[in-house]
N, C-alpha and C. Protein backbone atom coordinates (compact mmCIF):
# COMPACT_ATOMS: atom_id res chain seq x y z
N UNK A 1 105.57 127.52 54.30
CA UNK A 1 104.42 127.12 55.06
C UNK A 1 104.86 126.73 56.48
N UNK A 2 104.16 126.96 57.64
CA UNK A 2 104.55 126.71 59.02
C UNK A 2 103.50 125.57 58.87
N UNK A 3 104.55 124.61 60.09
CA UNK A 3 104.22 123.37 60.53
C UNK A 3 103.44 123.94 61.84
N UNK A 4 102.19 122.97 61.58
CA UNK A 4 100.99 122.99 63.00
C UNK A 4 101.94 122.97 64.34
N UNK A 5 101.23 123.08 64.99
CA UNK A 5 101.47 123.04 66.56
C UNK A 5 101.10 121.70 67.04
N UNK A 6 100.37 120.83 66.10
CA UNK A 6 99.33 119.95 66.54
C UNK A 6 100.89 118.76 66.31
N UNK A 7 101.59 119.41 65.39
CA UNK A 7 102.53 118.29 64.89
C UNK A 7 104.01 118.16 65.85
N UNK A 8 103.67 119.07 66.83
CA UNK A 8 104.63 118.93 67.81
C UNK A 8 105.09 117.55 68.74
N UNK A 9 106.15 116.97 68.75
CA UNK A 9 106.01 115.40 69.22
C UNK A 9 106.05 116.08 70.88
N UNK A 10 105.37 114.85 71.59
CA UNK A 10 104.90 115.14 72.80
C UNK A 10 106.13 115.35 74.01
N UNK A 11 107.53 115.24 73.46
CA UNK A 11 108.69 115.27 74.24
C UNK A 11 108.62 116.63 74.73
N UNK A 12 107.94 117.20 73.70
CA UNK A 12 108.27 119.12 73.69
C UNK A 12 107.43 119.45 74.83
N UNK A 13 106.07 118.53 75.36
CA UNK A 13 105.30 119.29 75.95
C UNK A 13 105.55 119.14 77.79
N UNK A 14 105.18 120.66 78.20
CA UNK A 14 106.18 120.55 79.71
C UNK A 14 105.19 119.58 80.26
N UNK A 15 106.15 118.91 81.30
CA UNK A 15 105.87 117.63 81.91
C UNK A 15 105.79 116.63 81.53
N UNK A 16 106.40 116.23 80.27
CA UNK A 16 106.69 114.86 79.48
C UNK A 16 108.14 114.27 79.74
N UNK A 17 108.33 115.18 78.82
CA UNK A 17 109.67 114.62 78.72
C UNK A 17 110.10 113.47 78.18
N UNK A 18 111.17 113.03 78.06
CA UNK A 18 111.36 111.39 76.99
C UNK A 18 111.43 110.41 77.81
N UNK A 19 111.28 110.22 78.77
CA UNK A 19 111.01 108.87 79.23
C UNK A 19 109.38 109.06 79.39
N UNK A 20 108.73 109.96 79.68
CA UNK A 20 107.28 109.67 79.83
C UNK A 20 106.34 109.84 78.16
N UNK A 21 107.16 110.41 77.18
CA UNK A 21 106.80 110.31 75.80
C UNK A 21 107.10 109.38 75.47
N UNK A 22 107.79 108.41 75.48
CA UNK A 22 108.61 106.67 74.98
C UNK A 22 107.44 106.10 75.63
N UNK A 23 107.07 106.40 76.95
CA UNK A 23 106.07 105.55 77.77
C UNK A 23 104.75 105.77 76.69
N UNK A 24 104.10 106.81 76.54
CA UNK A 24 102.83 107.21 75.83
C UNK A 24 102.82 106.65 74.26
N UNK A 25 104.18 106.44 73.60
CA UNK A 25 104.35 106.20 72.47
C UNK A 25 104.20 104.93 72.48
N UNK A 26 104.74 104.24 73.22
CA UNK A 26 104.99 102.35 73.67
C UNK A 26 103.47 102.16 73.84
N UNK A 27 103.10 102.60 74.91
CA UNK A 27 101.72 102.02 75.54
C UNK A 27 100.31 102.56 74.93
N UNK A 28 100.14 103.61 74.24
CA UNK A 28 99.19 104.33 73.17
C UNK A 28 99.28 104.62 72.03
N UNK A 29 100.51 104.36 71.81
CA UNK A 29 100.85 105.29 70.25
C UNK A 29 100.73 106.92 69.86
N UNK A 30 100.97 107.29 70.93
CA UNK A 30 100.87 109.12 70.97
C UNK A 30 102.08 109.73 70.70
N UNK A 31 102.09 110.33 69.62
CA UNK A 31 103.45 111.36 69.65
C UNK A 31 103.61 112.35 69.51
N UNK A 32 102.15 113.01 68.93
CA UNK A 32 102.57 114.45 69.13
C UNK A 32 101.56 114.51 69.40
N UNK A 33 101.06 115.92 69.84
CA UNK A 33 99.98 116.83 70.66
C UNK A 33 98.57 116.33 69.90
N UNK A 34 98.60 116.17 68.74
CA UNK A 34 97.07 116.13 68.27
C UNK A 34 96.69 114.42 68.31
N UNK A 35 97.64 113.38 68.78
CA UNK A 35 97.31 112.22 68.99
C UNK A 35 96.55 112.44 70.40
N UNK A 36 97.13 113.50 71.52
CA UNK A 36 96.05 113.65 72.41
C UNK A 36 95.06 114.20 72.32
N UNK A 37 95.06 115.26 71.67
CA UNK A 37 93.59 116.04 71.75
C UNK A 37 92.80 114.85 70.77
N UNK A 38 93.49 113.99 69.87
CA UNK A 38 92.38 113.10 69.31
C UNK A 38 91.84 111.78 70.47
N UNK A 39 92.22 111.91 71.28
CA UNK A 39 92.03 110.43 72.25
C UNK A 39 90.49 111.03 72.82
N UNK A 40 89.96 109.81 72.94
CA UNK A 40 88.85 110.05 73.66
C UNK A 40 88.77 108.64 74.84
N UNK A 41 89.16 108.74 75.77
CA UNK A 41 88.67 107.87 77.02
C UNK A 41 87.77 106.32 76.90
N UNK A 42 87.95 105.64 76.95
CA UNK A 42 86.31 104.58 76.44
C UNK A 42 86.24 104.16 78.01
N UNK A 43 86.40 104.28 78.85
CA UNK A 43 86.33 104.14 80.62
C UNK A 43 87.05 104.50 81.63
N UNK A 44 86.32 105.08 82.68
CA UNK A 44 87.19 105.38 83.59
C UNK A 44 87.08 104.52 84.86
N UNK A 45 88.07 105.26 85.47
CA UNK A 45 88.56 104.08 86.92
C UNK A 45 88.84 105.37 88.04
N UNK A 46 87.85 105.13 88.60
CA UNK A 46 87.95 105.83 90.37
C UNK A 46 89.46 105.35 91.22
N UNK A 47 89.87 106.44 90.83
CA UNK A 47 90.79 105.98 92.02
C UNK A 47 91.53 106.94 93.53
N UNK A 48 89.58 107.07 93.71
CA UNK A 48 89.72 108.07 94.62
C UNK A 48 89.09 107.59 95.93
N UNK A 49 88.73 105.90 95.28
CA UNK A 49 87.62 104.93 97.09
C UNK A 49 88.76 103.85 96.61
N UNK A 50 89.04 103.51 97.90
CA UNK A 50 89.95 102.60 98.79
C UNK A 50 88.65 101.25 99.47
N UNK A 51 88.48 100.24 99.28
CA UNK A 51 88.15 98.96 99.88
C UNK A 51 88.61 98.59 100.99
N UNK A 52 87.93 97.62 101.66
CA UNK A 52 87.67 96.91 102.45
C UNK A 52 88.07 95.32 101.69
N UNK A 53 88.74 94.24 102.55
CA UNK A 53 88.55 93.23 101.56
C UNK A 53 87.47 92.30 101.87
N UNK A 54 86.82 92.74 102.78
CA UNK A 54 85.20 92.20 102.84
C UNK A 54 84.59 92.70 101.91
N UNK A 55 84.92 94.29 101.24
CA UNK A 55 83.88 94.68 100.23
C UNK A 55 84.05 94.48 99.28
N UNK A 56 85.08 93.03 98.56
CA UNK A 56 85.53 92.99 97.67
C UNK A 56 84.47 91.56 96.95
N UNK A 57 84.05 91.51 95.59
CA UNK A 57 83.24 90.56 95.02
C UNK A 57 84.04 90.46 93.88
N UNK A 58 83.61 89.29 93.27
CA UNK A 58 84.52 88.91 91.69
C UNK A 58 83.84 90.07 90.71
N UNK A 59 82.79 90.76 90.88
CA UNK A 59 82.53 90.89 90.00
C UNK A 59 83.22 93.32 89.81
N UNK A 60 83.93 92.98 90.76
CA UNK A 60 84.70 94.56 90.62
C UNK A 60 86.01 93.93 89.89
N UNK A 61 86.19 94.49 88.48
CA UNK A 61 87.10 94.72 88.23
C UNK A 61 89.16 94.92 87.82
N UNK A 62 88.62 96.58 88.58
CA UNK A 62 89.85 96.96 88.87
C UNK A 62 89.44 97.94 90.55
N UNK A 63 89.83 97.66 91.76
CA UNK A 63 90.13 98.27 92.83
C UNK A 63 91.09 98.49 93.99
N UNK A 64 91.01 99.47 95.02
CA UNK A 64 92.24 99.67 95.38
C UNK A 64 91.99 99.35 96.74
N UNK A 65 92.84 98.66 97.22
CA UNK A 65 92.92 98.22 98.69
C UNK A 65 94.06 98.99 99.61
N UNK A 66 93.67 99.22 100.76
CA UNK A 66 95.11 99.42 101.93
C UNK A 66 94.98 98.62 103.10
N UNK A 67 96.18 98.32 103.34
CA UNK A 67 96.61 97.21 104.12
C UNK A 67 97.78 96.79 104.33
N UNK A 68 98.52 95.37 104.86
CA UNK A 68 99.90 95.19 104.63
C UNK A 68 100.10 93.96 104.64
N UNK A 69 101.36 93.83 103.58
CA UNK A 69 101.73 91.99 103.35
C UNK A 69 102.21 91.50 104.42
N UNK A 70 101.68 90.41 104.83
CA UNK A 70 101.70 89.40 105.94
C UNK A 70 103.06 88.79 105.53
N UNK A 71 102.82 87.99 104.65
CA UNK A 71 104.06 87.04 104.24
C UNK A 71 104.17 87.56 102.80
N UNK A 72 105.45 87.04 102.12
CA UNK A 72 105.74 87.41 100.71
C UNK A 72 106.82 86.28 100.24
N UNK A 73 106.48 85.45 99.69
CA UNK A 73 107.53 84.03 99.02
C UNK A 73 107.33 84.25 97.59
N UNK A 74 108.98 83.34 97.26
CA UNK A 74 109.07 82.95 95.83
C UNK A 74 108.94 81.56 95.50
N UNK A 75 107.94 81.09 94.97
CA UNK A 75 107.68 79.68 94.55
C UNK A 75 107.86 79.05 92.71
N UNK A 76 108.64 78.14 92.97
CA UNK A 76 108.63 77.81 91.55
C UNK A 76 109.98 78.31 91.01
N UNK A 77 110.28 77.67 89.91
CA UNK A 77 111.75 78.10 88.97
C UNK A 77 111.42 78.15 88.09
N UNK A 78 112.17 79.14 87.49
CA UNK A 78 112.73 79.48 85.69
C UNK A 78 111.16 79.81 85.55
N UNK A 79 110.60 79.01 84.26
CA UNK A 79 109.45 79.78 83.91
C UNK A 79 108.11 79.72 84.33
N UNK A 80 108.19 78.83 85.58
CA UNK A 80 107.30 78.54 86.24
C UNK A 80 107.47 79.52 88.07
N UNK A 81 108.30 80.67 88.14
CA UNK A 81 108.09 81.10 89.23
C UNK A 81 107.08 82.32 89.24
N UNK A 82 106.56 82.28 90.26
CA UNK A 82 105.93 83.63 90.85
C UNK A 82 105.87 83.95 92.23
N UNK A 83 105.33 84.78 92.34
CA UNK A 83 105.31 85.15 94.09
C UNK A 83 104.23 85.82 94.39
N UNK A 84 104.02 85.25 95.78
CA UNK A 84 102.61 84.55 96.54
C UNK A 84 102.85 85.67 97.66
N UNK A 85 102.10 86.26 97.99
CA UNK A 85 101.95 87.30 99.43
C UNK A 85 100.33 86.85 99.91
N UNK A 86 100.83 87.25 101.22
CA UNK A 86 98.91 87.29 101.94
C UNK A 86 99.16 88.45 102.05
N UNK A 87 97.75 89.38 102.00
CA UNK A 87 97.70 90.91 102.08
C UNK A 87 96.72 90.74 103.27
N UNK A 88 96.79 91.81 104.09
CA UNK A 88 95.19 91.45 105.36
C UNK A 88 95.29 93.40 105.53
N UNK A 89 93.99 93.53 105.82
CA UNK A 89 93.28 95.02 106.70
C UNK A 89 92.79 94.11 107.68
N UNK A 90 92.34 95.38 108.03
CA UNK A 90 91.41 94.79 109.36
C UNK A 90 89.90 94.20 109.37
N UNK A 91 89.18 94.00 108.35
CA UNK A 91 88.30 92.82 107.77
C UNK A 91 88.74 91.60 107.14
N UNK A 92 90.16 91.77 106.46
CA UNK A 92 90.52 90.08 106.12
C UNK A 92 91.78 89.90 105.80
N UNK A 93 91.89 88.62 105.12
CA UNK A 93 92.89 88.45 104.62
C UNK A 93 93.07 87.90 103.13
N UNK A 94 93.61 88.35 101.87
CA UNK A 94 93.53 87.60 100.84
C UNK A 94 95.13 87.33 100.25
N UNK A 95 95.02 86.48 98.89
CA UNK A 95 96.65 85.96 98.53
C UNK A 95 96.65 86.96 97.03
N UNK A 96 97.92 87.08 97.16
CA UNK A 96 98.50 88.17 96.06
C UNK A 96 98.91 87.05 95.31
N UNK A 97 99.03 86.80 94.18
CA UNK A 97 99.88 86.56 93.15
C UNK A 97 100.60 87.39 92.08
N UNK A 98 101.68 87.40 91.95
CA UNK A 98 102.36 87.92 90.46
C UNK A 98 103.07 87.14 89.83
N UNK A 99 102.59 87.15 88.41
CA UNK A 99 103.50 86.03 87.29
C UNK A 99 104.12 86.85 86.58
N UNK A 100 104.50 88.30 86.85
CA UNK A 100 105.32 88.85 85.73
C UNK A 100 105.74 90.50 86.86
N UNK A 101 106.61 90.92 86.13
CA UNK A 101 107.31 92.14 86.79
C UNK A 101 108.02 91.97 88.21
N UNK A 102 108.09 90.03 88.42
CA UNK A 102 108.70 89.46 89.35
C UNK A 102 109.80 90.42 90.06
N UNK A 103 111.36 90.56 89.16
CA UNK A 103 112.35 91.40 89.97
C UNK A 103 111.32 92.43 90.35
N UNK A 104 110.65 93.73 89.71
CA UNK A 104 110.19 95.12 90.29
C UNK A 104 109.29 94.61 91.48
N UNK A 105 108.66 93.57 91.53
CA UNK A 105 107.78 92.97 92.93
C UNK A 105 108.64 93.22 93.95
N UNK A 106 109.57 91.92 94.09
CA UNK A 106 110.69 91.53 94.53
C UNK A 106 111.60 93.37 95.51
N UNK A 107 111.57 93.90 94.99
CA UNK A 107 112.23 95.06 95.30
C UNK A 107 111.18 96.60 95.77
N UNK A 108 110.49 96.33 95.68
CA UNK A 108 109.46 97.31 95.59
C UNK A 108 108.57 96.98 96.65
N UNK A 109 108.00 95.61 96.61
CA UNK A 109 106.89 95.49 97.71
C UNK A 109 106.91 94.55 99.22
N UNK A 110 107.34 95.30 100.48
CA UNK A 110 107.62 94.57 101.83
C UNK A 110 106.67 94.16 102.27
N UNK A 111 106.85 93.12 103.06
CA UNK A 111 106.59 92.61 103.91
C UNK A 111 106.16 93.76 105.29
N UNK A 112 104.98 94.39 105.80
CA UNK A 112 105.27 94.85 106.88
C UNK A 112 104.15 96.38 106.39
């Protein structure tokens, strides 16, 4: 008897590969091809409009801003640190916080 196609783990399929199949497996539980064709979406997210941070209200979500960090500090120790940025466009200015993925912050996001 031949094994489905459906039962193929998702490493096989081009443009995966094993670090982005470990990712899908970790974060969805997908491993082979028919865990995707079984997924169905429950919301989507535009991420094709960019804000204003005047056009920003509590009651959006998830949205995407452009702009640049003003300042960027580390406050606090051990399990009490995070880091504090002001972000500004040219309508405002607001404060960033992150309490987790600290080092990838740290290295990833300038000042400027």
């Amino acid at each position: 008897m031949f094994a489905s196609n459906l039962d193929t783990p998702l490493v096989y399929l081009k443009g995966v590969g094993p670090k982005r199949a470990e990712l899908l497996q970790k974060e969805l539980g997908f491993f082979t091809y028919e865990h995707l064709l079984q997924h169905y979406p429950f919301r989507y997210i535009d991420r094709t409009r960019f804000y204003k941070i005047n056009e920003l209200n509590p009651d959006m979500p998830l949205v995407q801003v452009i702009g640049k960090v003003v300042t960027k500090d580390i406050i606090g120790e051990k399990q009490k640190r995070r880091i504090v940025a002001k972000f500004q466009d040219e309508t405002g200015t607001m404060e960033l916080v992150w309490f987790q993925s600290l080092k990838w912050v740290e290295e990833n996001i300038y000042r400027g």
